[in-house]
Structure formats: structure tokens, C-alpha cells
Protein backbone atom coordinates (compact mmCIF):
# COMPACT_ATOMS: atom_id res chain seq x y z
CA UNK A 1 0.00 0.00 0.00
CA UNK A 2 2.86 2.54 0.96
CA UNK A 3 4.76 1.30 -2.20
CA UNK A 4 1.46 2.18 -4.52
CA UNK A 5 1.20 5.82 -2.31
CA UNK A 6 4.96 6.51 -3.62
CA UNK A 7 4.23 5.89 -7.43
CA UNK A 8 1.27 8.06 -7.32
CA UNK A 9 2.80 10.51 -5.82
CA UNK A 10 5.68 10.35 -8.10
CA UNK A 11 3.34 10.07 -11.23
CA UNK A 12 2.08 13.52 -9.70
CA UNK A 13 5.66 15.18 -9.65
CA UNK A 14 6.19 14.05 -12.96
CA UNK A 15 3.22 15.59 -14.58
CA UNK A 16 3.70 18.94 -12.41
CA UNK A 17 7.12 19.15 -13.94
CA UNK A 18 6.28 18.18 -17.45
CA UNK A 19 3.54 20.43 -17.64
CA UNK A 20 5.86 23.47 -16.39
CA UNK A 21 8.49 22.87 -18.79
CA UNK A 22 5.97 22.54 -21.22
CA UNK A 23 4.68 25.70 -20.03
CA UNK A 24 8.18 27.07 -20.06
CA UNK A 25 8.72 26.04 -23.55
CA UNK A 26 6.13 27.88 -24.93
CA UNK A 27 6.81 30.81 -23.14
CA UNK A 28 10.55 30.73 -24.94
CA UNK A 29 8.80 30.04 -28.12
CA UNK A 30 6.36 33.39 -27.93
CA UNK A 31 9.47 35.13 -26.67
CA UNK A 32 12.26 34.12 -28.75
CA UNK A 33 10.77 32.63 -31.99
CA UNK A 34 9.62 29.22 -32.98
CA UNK A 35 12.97 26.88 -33.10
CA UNK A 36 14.64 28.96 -29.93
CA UNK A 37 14.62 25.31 -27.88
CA UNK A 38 13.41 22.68 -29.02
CA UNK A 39 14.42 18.91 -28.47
CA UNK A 40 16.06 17.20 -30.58
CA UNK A 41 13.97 14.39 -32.55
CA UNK A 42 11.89 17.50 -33.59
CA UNK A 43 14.33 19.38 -35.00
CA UNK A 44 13.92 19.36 -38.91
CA UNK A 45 17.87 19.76 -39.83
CA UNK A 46 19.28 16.39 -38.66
CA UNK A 47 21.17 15.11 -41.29
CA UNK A 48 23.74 17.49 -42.69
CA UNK A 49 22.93 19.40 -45.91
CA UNK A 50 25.85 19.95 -47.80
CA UNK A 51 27.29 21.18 -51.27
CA UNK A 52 29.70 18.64 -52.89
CA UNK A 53 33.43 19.74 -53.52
CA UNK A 54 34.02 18.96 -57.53
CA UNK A 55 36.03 16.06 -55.99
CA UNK A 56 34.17 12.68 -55.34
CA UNK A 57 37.20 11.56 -53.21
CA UNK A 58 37.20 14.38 -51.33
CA UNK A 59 33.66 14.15 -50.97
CA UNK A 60 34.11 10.70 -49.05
CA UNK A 61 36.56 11.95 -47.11
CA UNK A 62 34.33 14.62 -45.78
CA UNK A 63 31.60 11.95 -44.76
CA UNK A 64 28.73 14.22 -45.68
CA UNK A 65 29.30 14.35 -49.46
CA UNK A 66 31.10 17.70 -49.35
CA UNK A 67 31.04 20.92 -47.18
CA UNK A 68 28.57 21.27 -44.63
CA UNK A 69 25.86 23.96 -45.18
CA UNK A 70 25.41 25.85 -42.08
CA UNK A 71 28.95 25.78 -41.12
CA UNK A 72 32.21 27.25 -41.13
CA UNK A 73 34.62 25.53 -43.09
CA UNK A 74 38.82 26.42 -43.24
CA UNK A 75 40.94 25.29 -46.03
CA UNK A 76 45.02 25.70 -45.53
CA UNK A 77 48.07 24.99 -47.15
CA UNK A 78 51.07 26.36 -48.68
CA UNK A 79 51.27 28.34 -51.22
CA UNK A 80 50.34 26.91 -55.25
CA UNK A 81 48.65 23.71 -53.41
CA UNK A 82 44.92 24.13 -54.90
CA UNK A 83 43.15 25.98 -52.09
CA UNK A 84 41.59 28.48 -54.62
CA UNK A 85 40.94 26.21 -57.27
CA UNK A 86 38.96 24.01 -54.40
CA UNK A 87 36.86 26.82 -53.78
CA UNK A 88 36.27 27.34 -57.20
CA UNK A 89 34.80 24.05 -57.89
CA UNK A 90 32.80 24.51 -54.83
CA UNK A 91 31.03 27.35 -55.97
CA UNK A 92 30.51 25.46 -59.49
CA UNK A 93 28.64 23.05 -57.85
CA UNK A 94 26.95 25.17 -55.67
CA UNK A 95 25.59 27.43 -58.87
CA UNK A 96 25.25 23.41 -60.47
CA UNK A 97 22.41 23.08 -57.68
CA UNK A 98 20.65 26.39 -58.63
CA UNK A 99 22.12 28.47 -55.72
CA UNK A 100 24.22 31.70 -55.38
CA UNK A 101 27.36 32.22 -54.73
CA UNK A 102 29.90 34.96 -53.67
CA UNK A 103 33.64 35.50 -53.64
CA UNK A 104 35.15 37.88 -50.90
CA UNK A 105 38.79 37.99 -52.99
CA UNK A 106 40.99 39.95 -50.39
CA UNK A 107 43.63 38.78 -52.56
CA UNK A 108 42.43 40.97 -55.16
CA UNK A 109 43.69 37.80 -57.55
CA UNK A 110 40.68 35.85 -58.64
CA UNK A 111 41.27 34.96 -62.55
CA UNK A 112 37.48 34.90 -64.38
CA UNK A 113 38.82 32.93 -66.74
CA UNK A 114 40.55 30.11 -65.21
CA UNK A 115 37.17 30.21 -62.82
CA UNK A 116 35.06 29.80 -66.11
CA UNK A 117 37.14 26.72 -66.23
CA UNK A 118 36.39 24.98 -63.31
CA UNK A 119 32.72 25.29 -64.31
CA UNK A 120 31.94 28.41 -62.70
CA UNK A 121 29.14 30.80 -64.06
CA UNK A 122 31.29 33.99 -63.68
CA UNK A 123 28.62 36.36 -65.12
CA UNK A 124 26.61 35.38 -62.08
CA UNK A 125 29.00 34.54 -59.14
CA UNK A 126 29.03 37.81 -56.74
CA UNK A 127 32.19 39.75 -56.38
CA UNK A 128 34.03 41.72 -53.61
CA UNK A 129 37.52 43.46 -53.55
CA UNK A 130 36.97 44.80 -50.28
CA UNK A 131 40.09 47.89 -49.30
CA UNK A 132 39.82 46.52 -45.33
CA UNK A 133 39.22 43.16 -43.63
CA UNK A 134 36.89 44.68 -41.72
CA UNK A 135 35.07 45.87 -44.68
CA UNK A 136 35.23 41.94 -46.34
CA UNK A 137 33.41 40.78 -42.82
CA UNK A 138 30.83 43.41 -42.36
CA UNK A 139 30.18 42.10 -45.97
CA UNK A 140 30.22 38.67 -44.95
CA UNK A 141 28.08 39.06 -42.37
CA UNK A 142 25.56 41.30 -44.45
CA UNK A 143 25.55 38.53 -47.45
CA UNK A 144 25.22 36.15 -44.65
CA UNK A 145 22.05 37.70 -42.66
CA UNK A 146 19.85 38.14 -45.92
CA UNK A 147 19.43 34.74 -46.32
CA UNK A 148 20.38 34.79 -49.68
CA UNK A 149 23.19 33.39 -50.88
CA UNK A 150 24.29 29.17 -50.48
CA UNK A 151 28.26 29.84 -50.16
CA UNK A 152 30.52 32.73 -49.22
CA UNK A 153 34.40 32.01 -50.56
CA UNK A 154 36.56 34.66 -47.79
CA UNK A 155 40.31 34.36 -49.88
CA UNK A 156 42.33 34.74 -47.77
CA UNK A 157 42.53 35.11 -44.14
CA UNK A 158 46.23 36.06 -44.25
CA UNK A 159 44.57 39.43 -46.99
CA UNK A 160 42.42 40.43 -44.20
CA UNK A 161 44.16 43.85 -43.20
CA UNK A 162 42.64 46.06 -40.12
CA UNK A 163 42.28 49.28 -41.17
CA UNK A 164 44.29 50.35 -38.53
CA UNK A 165 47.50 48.42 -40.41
CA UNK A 166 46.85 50.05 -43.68
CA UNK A 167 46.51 53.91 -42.02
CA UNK A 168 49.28 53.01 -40.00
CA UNK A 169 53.30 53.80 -41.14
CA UNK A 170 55.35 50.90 -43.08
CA UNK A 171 57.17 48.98 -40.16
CA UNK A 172 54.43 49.17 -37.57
CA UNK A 173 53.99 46.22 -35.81
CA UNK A 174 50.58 46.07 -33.73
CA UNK A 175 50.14 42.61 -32.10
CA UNK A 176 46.83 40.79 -32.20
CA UNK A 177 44.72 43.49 -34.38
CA UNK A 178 44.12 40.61 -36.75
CA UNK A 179 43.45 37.91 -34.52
CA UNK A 180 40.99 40.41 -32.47
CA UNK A 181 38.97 41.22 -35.42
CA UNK A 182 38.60 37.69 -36.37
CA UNK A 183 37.87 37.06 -32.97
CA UNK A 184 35.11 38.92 -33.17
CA UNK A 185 34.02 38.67 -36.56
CA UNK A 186 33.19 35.43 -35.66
CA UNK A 187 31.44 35.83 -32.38
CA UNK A 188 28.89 37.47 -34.96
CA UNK A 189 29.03 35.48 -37.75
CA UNK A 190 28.17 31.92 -36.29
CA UNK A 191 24.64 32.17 -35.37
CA UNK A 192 23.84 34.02 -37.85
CA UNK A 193 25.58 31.33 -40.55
CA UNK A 194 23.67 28.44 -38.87
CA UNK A 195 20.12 30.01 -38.80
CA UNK A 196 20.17 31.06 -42.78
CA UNK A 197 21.99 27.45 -43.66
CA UNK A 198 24.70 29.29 -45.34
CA UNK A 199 28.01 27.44 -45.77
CA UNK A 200 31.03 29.99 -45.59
CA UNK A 201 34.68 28.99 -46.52
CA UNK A 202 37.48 30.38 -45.64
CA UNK A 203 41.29 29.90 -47.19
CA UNK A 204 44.46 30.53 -45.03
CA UNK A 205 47.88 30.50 -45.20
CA UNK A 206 50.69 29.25 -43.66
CA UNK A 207 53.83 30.98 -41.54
CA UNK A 208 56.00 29.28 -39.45
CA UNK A 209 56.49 29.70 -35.75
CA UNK A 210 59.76 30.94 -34.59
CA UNK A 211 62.12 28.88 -32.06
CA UNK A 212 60.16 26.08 -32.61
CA UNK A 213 62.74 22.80 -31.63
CA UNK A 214 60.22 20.23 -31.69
CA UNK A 215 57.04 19.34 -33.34
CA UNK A 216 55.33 20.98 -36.37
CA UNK A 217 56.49 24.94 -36.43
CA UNK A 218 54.04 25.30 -39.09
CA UNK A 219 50.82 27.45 -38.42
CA UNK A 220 48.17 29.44 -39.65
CA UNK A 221 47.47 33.03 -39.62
CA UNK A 222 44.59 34.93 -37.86
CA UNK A 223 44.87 33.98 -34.42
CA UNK A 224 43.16 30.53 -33.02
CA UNK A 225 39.23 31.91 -33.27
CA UNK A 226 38.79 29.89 -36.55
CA UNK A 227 40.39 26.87 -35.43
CA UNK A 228 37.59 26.58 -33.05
CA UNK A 229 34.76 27.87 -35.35
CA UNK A 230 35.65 25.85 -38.07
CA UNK A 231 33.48 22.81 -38.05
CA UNK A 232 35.92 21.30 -40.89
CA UNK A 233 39.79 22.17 -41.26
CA UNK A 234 41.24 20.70 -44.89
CA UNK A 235 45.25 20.64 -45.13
CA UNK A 236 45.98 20.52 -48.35
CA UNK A 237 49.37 19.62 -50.15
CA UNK A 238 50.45 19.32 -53.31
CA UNK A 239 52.65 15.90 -53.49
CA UNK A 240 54.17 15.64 -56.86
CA UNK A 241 53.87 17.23 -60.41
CA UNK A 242 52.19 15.33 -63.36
CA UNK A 243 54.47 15.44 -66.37
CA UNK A 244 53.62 14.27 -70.38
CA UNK A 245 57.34 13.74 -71.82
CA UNK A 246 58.82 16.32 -69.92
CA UNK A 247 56.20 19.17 -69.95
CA UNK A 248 54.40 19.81 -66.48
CA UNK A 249 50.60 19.79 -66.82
CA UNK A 250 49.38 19.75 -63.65
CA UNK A 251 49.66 18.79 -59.70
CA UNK A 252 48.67 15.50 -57.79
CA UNK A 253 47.20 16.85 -54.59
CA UNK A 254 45.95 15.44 -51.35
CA UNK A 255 43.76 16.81 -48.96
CA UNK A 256 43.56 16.02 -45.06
CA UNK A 257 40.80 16.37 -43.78
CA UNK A 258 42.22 17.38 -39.35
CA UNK A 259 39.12 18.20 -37.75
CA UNK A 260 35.38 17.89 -38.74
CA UNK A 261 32.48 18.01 -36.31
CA UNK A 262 30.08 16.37 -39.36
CA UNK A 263 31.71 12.80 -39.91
CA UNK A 264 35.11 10.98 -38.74
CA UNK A 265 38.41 13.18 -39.18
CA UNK A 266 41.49 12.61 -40.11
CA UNK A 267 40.59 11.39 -43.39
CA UNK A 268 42.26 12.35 -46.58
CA UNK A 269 41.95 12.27 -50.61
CA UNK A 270 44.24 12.68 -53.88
CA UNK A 271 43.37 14.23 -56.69
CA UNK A 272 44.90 15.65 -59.88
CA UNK A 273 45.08 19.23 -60.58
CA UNK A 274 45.39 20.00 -64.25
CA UNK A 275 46.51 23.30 -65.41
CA UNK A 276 44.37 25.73 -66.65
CA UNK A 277 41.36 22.97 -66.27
CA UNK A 278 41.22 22.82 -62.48
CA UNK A 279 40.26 19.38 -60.60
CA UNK A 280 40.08 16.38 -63.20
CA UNK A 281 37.30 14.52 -62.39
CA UNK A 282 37.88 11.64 -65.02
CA UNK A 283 40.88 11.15 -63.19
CA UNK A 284 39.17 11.08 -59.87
CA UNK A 285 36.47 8.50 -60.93
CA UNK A 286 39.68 6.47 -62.59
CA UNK A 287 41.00 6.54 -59.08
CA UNK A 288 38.48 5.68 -57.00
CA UNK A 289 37.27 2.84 -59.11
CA UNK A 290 40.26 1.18 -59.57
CA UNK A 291 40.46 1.41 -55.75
CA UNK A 292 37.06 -0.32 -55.52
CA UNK A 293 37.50 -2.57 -57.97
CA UNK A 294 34.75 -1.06 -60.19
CA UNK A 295 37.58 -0.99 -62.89
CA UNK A 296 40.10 -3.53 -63.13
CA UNK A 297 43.92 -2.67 -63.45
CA UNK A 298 46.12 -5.10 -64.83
CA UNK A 299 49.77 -3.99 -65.44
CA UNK A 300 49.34 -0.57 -67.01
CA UNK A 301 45.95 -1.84 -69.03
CA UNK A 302 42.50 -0.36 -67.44
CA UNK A 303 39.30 -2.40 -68.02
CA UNK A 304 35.77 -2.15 -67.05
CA UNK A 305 33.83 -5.27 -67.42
CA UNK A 306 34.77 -6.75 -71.00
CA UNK A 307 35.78 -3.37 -72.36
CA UNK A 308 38.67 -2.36 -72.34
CA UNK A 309 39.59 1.31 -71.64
CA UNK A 310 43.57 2.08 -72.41
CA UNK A 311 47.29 1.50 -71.56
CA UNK A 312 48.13 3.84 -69.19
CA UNK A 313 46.52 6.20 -66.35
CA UNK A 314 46.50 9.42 -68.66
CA UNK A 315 45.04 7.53 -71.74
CA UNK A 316 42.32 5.81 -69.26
CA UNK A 317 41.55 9.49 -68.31
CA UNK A 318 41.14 10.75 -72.07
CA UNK A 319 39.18 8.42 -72.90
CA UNK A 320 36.51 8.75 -69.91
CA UNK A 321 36.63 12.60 -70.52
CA UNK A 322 35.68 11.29 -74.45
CA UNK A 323 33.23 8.87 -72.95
CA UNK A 324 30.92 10.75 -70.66
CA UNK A 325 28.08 8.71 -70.43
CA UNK A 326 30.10 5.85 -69.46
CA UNK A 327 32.24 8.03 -67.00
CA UNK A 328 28.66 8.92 -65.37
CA UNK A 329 27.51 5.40 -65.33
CA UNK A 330 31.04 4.74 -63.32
CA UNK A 331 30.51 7.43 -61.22
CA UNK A 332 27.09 6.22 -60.24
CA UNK A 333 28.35 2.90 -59.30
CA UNK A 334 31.20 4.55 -57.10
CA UNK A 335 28.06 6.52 -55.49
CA UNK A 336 26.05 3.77 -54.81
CA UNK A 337 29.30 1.62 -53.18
CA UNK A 338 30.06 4.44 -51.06
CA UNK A 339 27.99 7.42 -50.55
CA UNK A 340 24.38 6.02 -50.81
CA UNK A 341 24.42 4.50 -47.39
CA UNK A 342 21.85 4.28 -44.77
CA UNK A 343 22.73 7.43 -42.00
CA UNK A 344 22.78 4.96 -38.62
CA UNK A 345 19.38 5.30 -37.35
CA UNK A 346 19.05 6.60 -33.67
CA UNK A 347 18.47 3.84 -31.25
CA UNK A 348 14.88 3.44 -29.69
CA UNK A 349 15.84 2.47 -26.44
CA UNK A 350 18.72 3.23 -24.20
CA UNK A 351 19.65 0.65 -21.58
CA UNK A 352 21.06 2.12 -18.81
């Protein structure tokens, strides 16, 4: 009897504390906006949107099939390693998708016409030589807040000059007025980037630390605000020039992928850079397929099924790029292998 007295009475707290966070909740709601708390089976954005790369391999390595919408994303490396050409692509296939797409070049070096190459729609990609870096943020931000446009391209960090730098006398060395201002840049941007689903990139470069005995000396510029921002860091490197005779016609490249909040890290992808073409994708699909076993290599011959492609990686490539319905149909099997799985469902019960 005592024992059935204690459940009731517990049953009774229960509801009295359901009901008042219930109560509670709404209140937040009226106050703040539908979507200011909510838990988390109702929330409508649980499986990452993202915008794919130009680079199916790099697109696996991500986990999410490129770069996550909604999030800050850093790409480093040294100089001449593909960061710019990366973002290029990106912004193809963001404009691919139907969205829009802008380009903060603090560099003051974006090339229209090698961007026309990688597949971008120049006559509609939005352009900014800002003079300041606080300028190119408070034009971030405002590109970001109207909701607007799918992906913002910030190249580069390291071009992001406070104004106080520029009005100040050759040889002035303030400390920190970068790092500060992306500090706080930042502190702004986040929220705002996640509530209009707007994926922002930004490139760095890299300087190396001084006195450093032991460990990597390498590091990148802007203070450590974007490190922790960033829900995905890409190192990217380029490992070895590809050569026809003795002409240089492009870059092999891999990617790291060191920290992502989206999918597993530490995951990483090669790639060929071709001159004045950008990321080959025939040569990506040649890659991956061979690794899957989707086409077979045997000695220098490629083969898919009973046909046989060509003698050699670079022929196998020309003739996919002369092939595209077959390179699609390839490309759909790699998909299908390794993309188009299941997301883990969430477990029903939780024994504890």
C-alpha cells in the first residue's frame, strides 16, 4: 500500500514538472521565436545538408558528401597547393544546384577565366575586392544575414588587413589586431551562418612559428578563433607534379581532412590538378574505381567489365573525358558503393 502511495505521488511530480516545462517552452517560443529550444527528434535539420566539392574523393573523405551547409569551413596549405581552385569548384557546384554564390577575394587575384574553367558561371557569381578586412566581414556578415546566398568564398585570411594596419606607417607592428577582429568577426558570424543554412569557406595561409625545436612549427594566420569555429579544417598539399614527356601539366594533390564536427576526421583524398582545367574529375572517378574494384587494373591496361579502356593512367583518363556517359555510369556505381548508405538510425531504447 505505501509502495502504490509513492508511485502516485511520483506520477504527480512528474506531470507537475512536465507540464511546467511545457509551459516554459512555450513561453521561450512566444518570446524568442519558434525553433529557440526545441528537443532534438523535432528538430527538422538532422542530417547534414551539404554542397559537394568537384572532388568525389574528397567528398568521401568529408563523410557528408562535401562541405557542410550551415557551417564554417577552413581550407590551408602552402602556397600553389589548390586551395583556390577548391573553392572554385565549390562554388561550381553550388551554382550546379541552382544556388548563389559569392567571392570575398581579399587577394584581389581571382582569374574569371581560369574560374570559367572549373565550371563556374562567372557572369553570375558575386564579387568583392573589399580595401579593409573589416570591410570583407561586415560584408560577410551582411551577405550572410539576408538569407540569400548558399556559399561565401573569404580568400584569404592572411589578406584580411585592419584598417588600422593600412593607415598606420610601413614597419608598424601592432600585435593581435588581426586575430581580435577575427575574434570577433566570428562571435557574430556563427549564429547568424547556422540560422540562414549558409556554408562559408574560408582559405588561409601558412607561416612558421619561430624557435620552434620540436614538433610541427608550421601554423596558420589569424589567431586561433577559426580553429575553433571551423566545423571542418582541410590541409591541403600538393605531393608531386604530373608530367607528359617532360612538360608539367598539372599537380597531384591530397587533402587532409584534421578536424570535422560532421563525420570521422582525419581522413584524406588525392586528386589531380590539371593546369588551366582545375580538378580532373575523369581522373578522380579512374582513381576511386580502380580502388574499388569497379575498374580492373592489370599492369598498365585499365578495363571495365569486358571493355577495355587504355594502356596507361593518362590515356584511361582521355578516354573517360571522351566517354561521358560511361564516366557517369562509373561514377554512379562509385556513389552507390560508397555514398548512398543508410545514415545509422538513432536507437529506440537506451539501456542504462
Amino acid at each position: 500500500m505505501a509502495r502504490k502511495k509513492s508511485t502516485q505521488k511520483d506520477e504527480n511530480v512528474n506531470q507537475a514538472r512536465m507540464a511546467a516545462l511545457d509551459k516554459t517552452l512555450g513561453d521561450l517560443a512566444k518570446r524568442y521565436g519558434e525553433g529557440a529550444i526545441m528537443r532534438l527528434g523535432e528538430a527538422h535539420h538532422m542530417i547534414v545538408e551539404a554542397i559537394p566539392t568537384g572532388s568525389l574523393s574528397l567528398d568521401i573523405a568529408l563523410g557528408v558528401g562535401g562541405i557542410p551547409r550551415g557551417r564554417i569551413t577552413e581550407i590551408y596549405g602552402p602556397e600553389s597547393s589548390g586551395k583556390t581552385t577548391i573553392c572554385q569548384h565549390i562554388v561550381a557546384e553550388a551554382q550546379k544546384l541552382g544556388g548563389t554564390a559569392a567571392f570575398i577575394d581579399m587577394e584581389h587575384a581571382l582569374d574569371p577565366m581560369y574560374a570559367a574553367r572549373c565550371g563556374v558561371d562567372v557572369e553570375n557569381l558575386l564579387i568583392s575586392q573589399p580595401d579593409t578586412g573589416e570591410q570583407a566581414l561586415e560584408i560577410t556578415e551582411a551577405l550572410v544575414r539576408s538569407g540569400a546566398v548558399d556559399v561565401i568564398i573569404v580568400d584569404s585570411v592572411a589578406a584580411l588587413v585592419p584598417r588600422a594596419e593600412i593607415e598606420g606607417d610601413m614597419g608598424d607592428a601592432p600585435m593581435g589586431m588581426q586575430a581580435r577582429l577575427m575574434s570577433q568577426a566570428l562571435r557574430k558570424l556563427s549564429g547568424a551562418i547556422k540560422q540562414t543554412n549558409t556554408a562559408v569557406v574560408f582559405t588561409n595561409q601558412l607561416r612558421q612559428k619561430i624557435g620552434v625545436m620540436f614538433g610541427n612549427p608550421e601554423t596558420t594566420t589569424g589567431g586561433m578563433a577559426l580553429k575553433f569555429y571551423a566545423s571542418v579544417r582541410m590541409d591541403v598539399r600538393r605531393i608531386q607534379s604530373i608530367k607528359v614527356g617532360s612538360e608539367i601539366i598539372g599537380n597531384r594533390t591530397r587533402v587532409r581532412v584534421v578536424k570535422n564536427k560532421v563525420a570521422p576526421p582525419f581522413r584524406s583524398a588525392e586528386f589531380d590538378i590539371m593546369y588551366n582545367q582545375g580538378i580532373s574529375k575523369e581522373g578522380d572517378i579512374l582513381d576511386l574505381a580502380t580502388e574499388l574494384d569497379i575498374i580492373q587494373k592489370r599492369g598498365s591496361y585499365y578495363s571495365y567489365g569486358d571493355l577495355r579502356l587504355a594502356q596507361g593512367r593518362e590515356n584511361a583518363k582521355a578516354f573517360l573525358l571522351e566517354n561521358p556517359d560511361l564516366m557517369l555510369e562509373i561514377e554512379a556505381a562509385i556513389r552507390a558503393q560508397v555514398l548512398d548508405e543508410e545514415p545509422m538510425p538513432l536507437p529506440d531504447d537506451v539501456e542504462e
